[in-house]
N, C-alpha and C. Protein backbone atom coordinates (compact mmCIF):
# COMPACT_ATOMS: atom_id res chain seq x y z
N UNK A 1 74.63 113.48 95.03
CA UNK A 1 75.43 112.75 94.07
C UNK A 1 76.68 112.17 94.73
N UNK A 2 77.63 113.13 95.91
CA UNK A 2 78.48 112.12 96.51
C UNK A 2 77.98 111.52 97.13
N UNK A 3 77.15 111.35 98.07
CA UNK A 3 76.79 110.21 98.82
C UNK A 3 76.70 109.28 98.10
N UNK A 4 76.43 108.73 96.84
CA UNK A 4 75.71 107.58 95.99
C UNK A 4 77.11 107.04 95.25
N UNK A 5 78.17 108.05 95.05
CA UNK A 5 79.29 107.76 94.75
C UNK A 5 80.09 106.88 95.77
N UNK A 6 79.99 107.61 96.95
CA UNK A 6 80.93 107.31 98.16
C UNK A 6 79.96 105.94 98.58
N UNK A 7 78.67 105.74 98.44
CA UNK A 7 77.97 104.54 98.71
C UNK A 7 78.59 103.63 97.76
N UNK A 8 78.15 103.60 96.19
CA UNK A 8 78.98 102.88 95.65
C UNK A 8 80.55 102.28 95.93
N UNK A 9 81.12 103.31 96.17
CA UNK A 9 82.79 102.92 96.12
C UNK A 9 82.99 101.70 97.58
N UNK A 10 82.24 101.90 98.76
CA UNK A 10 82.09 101.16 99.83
C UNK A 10 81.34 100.02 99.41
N UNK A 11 80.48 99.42 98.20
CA UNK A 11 80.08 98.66 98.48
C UNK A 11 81.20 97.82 97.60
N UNK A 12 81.70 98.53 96.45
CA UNK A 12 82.74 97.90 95.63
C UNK A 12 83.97 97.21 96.35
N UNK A 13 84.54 98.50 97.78
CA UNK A 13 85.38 97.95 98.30
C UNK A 13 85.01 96.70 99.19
N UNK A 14 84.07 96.56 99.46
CA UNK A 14 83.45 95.39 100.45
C UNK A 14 83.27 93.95 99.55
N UNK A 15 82.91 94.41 98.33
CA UNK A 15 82.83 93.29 97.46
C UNK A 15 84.76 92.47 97.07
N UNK A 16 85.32 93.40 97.10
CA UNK A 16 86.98 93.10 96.71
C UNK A 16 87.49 92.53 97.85
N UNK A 17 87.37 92.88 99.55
CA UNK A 17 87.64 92.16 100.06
C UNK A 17 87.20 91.07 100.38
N UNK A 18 85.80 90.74 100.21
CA UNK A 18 85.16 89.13 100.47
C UNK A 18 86.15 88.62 99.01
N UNK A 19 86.05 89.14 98.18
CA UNK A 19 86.47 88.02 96.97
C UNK A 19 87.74 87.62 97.24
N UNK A 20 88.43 88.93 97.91
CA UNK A 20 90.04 88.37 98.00
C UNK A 20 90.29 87.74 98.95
N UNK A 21 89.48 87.19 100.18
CA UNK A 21 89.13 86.84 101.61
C UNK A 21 89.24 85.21 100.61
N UNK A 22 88.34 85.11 99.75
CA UNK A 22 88.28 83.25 99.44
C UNK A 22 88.99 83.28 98.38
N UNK A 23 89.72 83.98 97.63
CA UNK A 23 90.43 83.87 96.98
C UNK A 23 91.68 83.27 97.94
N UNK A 24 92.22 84.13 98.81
CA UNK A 24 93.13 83.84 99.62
C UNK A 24 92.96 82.55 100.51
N UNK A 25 91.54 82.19 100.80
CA UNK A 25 91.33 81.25 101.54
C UNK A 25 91.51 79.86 100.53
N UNK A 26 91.14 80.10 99.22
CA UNK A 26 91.18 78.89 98.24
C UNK A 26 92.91 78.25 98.28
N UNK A 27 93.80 79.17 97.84
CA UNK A 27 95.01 79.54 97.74
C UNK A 27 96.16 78.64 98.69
N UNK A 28 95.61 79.14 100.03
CA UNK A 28 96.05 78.49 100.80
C UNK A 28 95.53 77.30 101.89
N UNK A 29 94.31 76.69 101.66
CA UNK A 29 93.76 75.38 100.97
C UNK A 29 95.19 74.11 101.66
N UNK A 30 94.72 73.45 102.50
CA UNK A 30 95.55 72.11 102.72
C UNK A 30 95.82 71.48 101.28
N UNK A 31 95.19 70.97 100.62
CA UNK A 31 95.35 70.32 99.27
C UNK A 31 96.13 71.54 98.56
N UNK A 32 95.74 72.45 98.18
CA UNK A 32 96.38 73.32 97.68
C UNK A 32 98.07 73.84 97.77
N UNK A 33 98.33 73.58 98.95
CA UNK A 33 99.59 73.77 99.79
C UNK A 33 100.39 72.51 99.58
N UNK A 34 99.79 71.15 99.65
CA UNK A 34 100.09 69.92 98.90
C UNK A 34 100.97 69.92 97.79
N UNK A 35 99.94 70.50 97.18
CA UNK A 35 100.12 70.24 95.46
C UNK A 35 101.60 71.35 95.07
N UNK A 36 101.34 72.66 95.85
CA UNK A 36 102.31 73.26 95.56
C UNK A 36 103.77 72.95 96.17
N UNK A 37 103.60 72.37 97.32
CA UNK A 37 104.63 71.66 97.39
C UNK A 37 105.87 71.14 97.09
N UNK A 38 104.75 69.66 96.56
CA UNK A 38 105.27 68.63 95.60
C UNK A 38 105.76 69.20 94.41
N UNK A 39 104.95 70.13 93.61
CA UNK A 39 105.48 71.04 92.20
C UNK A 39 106.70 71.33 92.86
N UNK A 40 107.16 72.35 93.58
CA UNK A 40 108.08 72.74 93.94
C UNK A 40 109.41 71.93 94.55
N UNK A 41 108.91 70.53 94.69
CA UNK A 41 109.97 69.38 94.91
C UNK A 41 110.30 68.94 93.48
N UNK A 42 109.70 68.75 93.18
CA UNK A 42 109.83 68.22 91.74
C UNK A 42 110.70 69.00 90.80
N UNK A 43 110.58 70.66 90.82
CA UNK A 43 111.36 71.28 90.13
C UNK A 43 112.50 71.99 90.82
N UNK A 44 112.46 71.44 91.88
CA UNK A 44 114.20 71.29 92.20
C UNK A 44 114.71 70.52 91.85
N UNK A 45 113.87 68.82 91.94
CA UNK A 45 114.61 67.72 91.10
C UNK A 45 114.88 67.85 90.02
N UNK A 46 114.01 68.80 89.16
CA UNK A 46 114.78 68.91 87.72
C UNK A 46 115.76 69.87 86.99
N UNK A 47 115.57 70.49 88.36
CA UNK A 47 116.70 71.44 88.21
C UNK A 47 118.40 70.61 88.28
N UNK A 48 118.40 69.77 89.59
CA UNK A 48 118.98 69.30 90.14
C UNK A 48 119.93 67.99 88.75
N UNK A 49 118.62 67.75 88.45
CA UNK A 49 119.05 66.41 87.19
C UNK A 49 119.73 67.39 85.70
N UNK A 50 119.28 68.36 85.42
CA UNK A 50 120.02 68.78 84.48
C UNK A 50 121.32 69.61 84.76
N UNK A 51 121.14 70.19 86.12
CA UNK A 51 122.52 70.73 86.05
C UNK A 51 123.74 69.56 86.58
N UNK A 52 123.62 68.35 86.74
CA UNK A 52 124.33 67.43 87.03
C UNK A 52 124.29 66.55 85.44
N UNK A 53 123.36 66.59 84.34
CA UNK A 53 123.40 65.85 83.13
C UNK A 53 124.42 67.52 82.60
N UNK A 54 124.74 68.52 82.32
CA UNK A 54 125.06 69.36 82.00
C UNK A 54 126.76 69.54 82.75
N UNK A 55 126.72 68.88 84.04
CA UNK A 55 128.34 69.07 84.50
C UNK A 55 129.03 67.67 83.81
N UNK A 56 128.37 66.05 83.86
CA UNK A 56 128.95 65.20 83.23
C UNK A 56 129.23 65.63 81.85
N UNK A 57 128.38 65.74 81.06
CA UNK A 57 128.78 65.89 79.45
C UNK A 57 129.56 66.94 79.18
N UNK A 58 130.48 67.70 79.79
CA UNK A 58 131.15 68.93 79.40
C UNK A 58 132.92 68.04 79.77
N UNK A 59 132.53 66.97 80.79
CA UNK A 59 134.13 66.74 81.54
C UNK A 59 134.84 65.49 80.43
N UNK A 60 135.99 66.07 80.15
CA UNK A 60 136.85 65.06 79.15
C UNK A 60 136.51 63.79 79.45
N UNK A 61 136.92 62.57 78.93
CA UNK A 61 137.04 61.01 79.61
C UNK A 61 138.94 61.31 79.81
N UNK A 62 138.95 60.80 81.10
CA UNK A 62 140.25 60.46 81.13
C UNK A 62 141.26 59.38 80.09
N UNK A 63 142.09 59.80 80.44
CA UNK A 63 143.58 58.71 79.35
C UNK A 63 143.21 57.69 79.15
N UNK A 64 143.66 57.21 77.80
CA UNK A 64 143.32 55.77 77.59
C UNK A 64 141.82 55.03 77.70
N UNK A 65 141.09 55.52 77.65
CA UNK A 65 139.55 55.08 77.88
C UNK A 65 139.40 56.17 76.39
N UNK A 66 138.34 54.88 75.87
CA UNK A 66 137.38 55.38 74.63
C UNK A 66 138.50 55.04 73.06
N UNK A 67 139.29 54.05 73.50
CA UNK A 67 140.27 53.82 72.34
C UNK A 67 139.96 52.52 71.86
């Protein structure tokens, strides 16, 4: 009965690393690495655009302007 256990558990673990082998291989993927990228440019830019729309609209207008 352990042998068939301990057989099982080795074939389970063999199965988890091939999956996580192309999982990992999908992941990090030229196109893949691309895409994440660009996402990650992009949401600095929008980080970038609201905390600069968020510092203008808080600052008074100076003297004499807006009368």
């Amino acid at each position: 009965m352990n042998i068939v256990l301990m057989l099982l558990l080795w074939v389970a673990e063999k199965f988890v690393e091939k999956a996580l082998d192309k999982l990992l291989e999908k992941i990090l993927s030229d196109r893949n690495f691309k895409h994440l990228t660009t996402a990650f440019k992009l949401q600095i830019l929008v980080l970038y655009l609201d905390w600069l729309l968020q510092k203008t609209s808080f600052q008074e207008p100076p003297d004499g302007e807006g009368e």
